[in-house]
C-alpha atoms as a PDB file:
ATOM      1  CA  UNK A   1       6.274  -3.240 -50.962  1.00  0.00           C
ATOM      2  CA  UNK A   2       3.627  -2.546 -53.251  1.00  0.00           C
ATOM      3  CA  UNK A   3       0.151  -2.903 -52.377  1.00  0.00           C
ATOM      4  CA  UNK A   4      -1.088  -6.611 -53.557  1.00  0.00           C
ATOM      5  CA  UNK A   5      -4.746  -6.690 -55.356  1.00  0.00           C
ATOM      6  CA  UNK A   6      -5.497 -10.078 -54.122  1.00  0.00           C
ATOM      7  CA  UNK A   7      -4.939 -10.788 -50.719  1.00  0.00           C
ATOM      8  CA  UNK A   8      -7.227  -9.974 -47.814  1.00  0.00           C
ATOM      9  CA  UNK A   9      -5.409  -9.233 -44.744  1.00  0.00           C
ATOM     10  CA  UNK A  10      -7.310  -9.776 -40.773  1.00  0.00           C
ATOM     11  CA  UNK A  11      -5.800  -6.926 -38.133  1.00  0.00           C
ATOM     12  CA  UNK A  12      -5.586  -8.378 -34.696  1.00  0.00           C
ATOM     13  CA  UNK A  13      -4.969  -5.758 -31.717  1.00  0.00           C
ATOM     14  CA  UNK A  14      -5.310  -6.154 -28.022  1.00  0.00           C
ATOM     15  CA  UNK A  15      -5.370  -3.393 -24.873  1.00  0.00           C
ATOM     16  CA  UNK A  16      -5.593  -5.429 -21.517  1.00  0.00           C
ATOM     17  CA  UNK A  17      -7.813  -2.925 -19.581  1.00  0.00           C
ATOM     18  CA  UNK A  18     -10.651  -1.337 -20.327  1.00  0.00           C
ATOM     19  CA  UNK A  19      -9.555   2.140 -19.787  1.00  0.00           C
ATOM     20  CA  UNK A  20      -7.125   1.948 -22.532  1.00  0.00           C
ATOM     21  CA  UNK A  21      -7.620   1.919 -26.434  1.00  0.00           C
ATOM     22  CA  UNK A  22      -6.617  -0.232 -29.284  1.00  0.00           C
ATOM     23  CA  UNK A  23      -6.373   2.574 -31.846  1.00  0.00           C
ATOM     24  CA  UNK A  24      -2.681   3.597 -31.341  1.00  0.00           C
ATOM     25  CA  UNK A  25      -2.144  -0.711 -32.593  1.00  0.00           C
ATOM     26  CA  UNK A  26      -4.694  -0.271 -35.387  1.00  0.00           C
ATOM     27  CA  UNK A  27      -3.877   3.240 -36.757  1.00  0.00           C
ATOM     28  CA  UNK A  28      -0.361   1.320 -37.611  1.00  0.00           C
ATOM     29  CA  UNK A  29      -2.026  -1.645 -38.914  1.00  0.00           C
ATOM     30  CA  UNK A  30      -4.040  -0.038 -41.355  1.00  0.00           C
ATOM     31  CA  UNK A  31      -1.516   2.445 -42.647  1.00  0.00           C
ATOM     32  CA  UNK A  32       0.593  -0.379 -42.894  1.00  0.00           C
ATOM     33  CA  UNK A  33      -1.996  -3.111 -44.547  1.00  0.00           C
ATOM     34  CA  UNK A  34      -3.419  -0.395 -46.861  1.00  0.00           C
ATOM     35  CA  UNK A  35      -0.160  -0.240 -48.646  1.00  0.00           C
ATOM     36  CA  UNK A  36      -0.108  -3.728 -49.090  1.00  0.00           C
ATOM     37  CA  UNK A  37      -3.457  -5.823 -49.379  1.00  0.00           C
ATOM     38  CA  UNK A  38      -6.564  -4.969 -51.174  1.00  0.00           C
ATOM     39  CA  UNK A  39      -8.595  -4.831 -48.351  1.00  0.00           C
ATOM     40  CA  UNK A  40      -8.761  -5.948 -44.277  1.00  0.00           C
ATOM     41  CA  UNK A  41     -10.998  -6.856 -41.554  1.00  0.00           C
ATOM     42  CA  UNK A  42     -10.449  -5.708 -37.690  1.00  0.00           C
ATOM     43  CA  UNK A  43     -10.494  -8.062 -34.604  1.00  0.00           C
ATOM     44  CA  UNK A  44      -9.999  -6.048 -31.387  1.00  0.00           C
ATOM     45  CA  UNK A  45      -9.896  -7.389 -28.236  1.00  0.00           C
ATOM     46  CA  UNK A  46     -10.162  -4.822 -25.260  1.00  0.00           C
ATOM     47  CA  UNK A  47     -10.044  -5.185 -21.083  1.00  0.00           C
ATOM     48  CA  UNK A  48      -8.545  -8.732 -21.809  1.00  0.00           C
ATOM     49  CA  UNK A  49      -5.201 -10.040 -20.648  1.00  0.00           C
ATOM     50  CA  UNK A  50      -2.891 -11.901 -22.952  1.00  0.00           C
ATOM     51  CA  UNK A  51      -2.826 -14.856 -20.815  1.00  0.00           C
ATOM     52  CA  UNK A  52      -6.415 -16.006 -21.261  1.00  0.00           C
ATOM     53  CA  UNK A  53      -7.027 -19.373 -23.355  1.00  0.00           C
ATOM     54  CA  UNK A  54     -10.001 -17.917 -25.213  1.00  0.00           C
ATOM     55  CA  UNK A  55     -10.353 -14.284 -26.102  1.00  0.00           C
ATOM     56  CA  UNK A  56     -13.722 -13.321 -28.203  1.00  0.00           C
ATOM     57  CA  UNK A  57     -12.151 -11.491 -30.990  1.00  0.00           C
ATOM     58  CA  UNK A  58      -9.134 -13.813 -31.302  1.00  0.00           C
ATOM     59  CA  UNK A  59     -11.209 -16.905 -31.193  1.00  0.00           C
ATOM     60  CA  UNK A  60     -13.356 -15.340 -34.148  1.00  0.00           C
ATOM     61  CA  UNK A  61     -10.482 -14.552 -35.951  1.00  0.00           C
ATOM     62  CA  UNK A  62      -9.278 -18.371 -35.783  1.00  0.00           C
ATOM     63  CA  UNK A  63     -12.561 -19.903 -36.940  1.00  0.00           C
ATOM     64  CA  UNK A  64     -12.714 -17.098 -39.551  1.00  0.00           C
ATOM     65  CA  UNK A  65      -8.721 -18.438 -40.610  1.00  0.00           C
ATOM     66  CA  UNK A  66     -10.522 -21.945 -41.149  1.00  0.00           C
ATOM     67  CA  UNK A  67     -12.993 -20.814 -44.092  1.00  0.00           C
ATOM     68  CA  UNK A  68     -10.592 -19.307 -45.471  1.00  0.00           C
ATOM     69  CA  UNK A  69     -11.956 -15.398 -45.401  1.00  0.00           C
ATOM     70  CA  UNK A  70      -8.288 -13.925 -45.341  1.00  0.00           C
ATOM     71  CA  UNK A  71      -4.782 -14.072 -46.961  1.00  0.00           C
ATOM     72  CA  UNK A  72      -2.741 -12.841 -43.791  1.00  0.00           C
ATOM     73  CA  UNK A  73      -2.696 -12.035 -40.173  1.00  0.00           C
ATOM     74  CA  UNK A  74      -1.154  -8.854 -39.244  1.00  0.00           C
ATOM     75  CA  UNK A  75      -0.390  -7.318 -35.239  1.00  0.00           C
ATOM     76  CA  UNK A  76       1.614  -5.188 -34.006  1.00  0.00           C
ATOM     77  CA  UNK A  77       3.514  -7.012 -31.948  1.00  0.00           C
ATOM     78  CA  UNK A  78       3.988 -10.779 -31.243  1.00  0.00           C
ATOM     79  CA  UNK A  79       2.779 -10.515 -27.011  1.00  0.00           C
ATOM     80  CA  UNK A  80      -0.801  -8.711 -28.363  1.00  0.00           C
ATOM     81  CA  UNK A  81      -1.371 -11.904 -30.102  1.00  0.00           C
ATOM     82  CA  UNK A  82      -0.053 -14.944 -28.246  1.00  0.00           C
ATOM     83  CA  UNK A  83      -0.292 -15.806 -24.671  1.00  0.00           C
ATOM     84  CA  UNK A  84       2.984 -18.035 -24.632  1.00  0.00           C
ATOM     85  CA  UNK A  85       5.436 -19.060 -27.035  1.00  0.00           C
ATOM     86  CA  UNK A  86       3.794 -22.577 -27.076  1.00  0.00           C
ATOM     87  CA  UNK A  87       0.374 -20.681 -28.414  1.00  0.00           C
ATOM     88  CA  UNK A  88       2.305 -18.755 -30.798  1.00  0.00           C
ATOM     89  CA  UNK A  89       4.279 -21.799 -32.637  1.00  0.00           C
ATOM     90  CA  UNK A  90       0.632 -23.659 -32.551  1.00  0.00           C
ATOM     91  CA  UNK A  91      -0.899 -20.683 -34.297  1.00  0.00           C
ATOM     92  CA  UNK A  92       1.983 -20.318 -36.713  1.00  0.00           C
ATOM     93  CA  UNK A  93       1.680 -23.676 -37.494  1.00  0.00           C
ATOM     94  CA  UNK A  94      -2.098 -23.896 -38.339  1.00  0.00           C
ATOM     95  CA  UNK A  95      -1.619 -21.260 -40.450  1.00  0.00           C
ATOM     96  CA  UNK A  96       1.371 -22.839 -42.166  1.00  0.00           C
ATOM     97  CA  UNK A  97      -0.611 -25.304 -42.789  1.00  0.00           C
ATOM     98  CA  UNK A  98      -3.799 -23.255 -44.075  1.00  0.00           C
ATOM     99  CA  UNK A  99      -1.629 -21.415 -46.369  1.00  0.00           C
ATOM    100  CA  UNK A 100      -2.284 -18.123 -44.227  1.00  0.00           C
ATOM    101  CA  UNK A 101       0.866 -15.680 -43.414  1.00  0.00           C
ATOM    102  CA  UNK A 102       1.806 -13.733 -40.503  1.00  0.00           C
ATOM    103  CA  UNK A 103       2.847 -10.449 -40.139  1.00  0.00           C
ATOM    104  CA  UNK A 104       4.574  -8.578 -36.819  1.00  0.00           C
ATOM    105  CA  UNK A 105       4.796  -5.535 -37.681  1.00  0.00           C
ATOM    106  CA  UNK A 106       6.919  -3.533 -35.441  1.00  0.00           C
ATOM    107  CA  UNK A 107       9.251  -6.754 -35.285  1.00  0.00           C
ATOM    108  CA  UNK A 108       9.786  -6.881 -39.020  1.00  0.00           C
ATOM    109  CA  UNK A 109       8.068 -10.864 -39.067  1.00  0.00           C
ATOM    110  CA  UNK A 110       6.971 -11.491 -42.253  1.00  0.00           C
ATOM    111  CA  UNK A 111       6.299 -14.486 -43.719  1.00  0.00           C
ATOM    112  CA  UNK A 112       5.172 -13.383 -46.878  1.00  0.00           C
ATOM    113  CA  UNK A 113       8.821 -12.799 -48.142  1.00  0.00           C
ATOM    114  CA  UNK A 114      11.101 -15.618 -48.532  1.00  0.00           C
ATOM    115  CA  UNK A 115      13.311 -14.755 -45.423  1.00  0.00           C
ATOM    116  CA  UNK A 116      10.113 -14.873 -43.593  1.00  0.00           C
ATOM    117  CA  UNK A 117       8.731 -18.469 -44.673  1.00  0.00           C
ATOM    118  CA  UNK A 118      11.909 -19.840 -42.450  1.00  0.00           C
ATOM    119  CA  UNK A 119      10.051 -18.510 -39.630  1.00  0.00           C
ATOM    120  CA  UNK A 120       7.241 -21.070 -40.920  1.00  0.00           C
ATOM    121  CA  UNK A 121       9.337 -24.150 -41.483  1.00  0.00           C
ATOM    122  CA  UNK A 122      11.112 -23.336 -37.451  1.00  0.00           C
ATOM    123  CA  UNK A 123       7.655 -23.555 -36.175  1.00  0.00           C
ATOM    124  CA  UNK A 124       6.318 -26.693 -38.213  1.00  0.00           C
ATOM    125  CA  UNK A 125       9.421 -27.893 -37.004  1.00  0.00           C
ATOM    126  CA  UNK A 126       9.253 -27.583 -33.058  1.00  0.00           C
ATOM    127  CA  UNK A 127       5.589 -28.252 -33.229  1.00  0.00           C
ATOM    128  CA  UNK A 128       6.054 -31.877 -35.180  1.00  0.00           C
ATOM    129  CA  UNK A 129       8.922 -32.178 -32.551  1.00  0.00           C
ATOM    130  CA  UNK A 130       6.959 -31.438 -29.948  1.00  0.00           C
ATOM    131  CA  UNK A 131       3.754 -33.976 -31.276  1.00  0.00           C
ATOM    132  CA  UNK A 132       6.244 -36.425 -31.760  1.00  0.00           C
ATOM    133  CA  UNK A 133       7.423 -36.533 -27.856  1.00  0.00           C
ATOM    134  CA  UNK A 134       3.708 -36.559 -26.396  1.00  0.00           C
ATOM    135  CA  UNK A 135       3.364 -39.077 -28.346  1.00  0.00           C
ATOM    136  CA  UNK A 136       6.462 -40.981 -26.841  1.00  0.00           C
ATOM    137  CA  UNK A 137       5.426 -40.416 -23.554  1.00  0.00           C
ATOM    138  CA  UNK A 138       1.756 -41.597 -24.461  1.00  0.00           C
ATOM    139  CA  UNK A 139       3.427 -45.038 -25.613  1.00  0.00           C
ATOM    140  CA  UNK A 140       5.476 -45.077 -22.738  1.00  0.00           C
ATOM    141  CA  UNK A 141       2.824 -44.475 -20.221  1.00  0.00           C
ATOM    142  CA  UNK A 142       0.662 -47.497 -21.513  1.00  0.00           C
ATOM    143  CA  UNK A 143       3.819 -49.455 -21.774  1.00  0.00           C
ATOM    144  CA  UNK A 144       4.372 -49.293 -18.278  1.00  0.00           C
ATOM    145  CA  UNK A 145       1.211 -49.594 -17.182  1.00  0.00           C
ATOM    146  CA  UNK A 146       0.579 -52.680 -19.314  1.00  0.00           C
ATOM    147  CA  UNK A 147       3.692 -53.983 -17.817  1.00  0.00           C
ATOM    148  CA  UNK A 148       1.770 -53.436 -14.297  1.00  0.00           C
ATOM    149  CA  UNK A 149      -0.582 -55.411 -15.356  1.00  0.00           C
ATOM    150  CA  UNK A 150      -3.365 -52.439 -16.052  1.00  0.00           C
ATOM    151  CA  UNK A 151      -5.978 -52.431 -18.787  1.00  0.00           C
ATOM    152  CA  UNK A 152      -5.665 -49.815 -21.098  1.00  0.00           C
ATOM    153  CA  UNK A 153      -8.770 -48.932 -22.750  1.00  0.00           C
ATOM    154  CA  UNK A 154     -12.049 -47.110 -22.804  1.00  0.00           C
ATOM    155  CA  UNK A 155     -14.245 -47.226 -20.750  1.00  0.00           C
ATOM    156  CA  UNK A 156     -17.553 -49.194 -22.589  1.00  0.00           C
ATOM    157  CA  UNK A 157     -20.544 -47.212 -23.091  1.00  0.00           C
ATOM    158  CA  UNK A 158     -23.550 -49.354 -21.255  1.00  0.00           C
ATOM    159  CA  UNK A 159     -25.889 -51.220 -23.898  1.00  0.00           C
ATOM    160  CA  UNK A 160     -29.349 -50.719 -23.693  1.00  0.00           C
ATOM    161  CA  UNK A 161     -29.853 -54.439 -25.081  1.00  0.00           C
ATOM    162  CA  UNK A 162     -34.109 -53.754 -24.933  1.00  0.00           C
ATOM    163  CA  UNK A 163     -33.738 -50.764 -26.861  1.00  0.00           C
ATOM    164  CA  UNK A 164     -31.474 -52.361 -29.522  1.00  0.00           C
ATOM    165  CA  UNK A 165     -33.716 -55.065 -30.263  1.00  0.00           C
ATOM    166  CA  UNK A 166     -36.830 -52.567 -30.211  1.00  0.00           C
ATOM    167  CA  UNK A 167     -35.133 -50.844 -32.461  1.00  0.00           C
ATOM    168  CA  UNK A 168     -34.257 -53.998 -35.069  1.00  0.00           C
ATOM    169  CA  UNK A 169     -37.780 -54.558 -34.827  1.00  0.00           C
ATOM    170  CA  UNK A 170     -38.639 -51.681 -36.749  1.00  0.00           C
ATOM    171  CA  UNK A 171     -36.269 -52.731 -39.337  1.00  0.00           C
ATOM    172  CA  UNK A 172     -33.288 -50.245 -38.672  1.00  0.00           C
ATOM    173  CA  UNK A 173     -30.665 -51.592 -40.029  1.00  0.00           C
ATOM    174  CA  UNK A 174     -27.345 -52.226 -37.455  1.00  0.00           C
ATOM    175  CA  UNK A 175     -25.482 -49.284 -38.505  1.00  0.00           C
ATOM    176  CA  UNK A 176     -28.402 -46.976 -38.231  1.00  0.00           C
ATOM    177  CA  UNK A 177     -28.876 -48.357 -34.486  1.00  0.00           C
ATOM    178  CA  UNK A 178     -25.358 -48.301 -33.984  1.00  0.00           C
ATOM    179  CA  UNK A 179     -25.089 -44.527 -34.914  1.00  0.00           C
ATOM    180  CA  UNK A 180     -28.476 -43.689 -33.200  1.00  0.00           C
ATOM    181  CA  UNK A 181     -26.690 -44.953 -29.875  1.00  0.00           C
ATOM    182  CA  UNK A 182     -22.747 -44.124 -30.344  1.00  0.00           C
ATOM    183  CA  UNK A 183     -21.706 -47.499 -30.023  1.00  0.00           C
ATOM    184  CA  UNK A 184     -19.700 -49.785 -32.742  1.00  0.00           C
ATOM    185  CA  UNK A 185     -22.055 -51.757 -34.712  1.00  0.00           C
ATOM    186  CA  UNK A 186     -20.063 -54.994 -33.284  1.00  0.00           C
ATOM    187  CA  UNK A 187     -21.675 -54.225 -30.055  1.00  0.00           C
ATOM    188  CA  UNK A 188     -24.875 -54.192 -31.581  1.00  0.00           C
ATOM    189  CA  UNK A 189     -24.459 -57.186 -33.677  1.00  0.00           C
ATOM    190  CA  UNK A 190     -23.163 -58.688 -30.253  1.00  0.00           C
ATOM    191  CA  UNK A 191     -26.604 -57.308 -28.358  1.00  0.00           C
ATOM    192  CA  UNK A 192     -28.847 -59.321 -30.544  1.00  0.00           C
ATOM    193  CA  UNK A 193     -27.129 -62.474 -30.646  1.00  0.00           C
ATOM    194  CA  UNK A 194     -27.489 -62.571 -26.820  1.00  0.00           C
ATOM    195  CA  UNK A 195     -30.944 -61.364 -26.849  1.00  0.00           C
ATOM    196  CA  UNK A 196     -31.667 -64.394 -29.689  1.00  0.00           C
ATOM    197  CA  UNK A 197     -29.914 -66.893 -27.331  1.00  0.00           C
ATOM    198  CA  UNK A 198     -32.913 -68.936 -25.119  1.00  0.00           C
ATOM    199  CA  UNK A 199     -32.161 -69.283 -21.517  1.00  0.00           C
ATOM    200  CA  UNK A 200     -32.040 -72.362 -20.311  1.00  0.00           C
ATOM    201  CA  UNK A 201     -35.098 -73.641 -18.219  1.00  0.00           C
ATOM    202  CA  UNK A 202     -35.868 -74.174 -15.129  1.00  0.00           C
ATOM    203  CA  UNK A 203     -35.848 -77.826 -15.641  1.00  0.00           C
ATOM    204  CA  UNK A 204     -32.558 -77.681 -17.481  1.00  0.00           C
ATOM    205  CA  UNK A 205     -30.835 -75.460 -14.500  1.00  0.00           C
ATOM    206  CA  UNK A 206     -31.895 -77.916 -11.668  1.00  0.00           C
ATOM    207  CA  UNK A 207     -30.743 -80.831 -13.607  1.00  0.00           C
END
């Protein structure tokens, strides 16, 4: 295919051990993304294992995805990217769904051709599949719990009622207080009517 003026492409390669090298993975990659994109950047992970949840490089190159600062992803091979299949579908999907492609190169995935933009609407696919039966199970955990007569809901942040009505004092309005102490401004509302409300006096109680 001929080499595309527009599109920025990110190289992703990964070596497990230290004493190995990733440039066997990225002398492909560049031969192969010089004949197609305008230009690429290099993430290289090295000494880490595939299985890990975070990896440096590949953790850059996912925030980097979200602004935006390339067209396509390109490794060599599927297992030097993703640690399971799960990761790889969530991946795919993300950048379905930031209008990124994918590239595998030595297993001829490409979802810059129409053949490969199936590969995109499989994964967005399984993973609204799979969101959809959490979310069962979610509903049918607080189902039966409900039906076991549990309460289901959070726990409530403590209210500082002193510090609310300190705060009103110097004319902050309720949302700013509410904000200030990450609690719903009902709770705050709630706070002052209680601190406005007189106890009753001594008299009053013994009567």
């Amino acid at each position: 295919m001929e080499q595309n003026p527009r599109k920025v492409a990110a190289l992703y390669a990964r070596v497990s051990t230290l004493d190995q090298n990733c440039e066997v993975q990225l002398e492909d990659l560049r031969r192969f993304a010089s004949k197609r994109f305008a230009r690429h950047s290099e993430y290289t992970d090295v000494g880490v294992s595939g299985t890990q949840r975070h990896r440096p490089q590949l953790d850059a190159l996912m925030r980097d995805a979200r602004k935006r600062l390339f067209d396509v992803v390109l490794v060599w091979k599927f297992d030097r990217f993703a640690r399971s299949l799960k990761h790889l579908i969530e991946s795919l999907d993300e950048f379905s769904a930031l209008g990124i492609d994918f590239i595998s190169m030595t297993e001829g995935v490409d979802t810059t051709t129409p053949a490969g933009q199936l590969l995109f609407h499989i994964v967005g696919a399984v993973a609204q599949f799979e969101r959809d039966l959490i979310a069962e199970r979610v509903r049918a955990g607080m189902a039966h719990a409900r039906a076991m007569g549990k309460r289901i809901s959070r726990p409530r942040v403590p209210v500082d009622k002193e510090q609310i009505v300190k705060m009103r004092g110097q004319q902050m309005s309720l949302r700013k207080i509410a904000m200030a102490l990450s609690i719903p401004v009902s709770r705050v509302r709630r706070a002052l009517a209680v601190a406005s409300t007189p106890e009753p006096s001594q008299e009053a109680k013994v009567g």
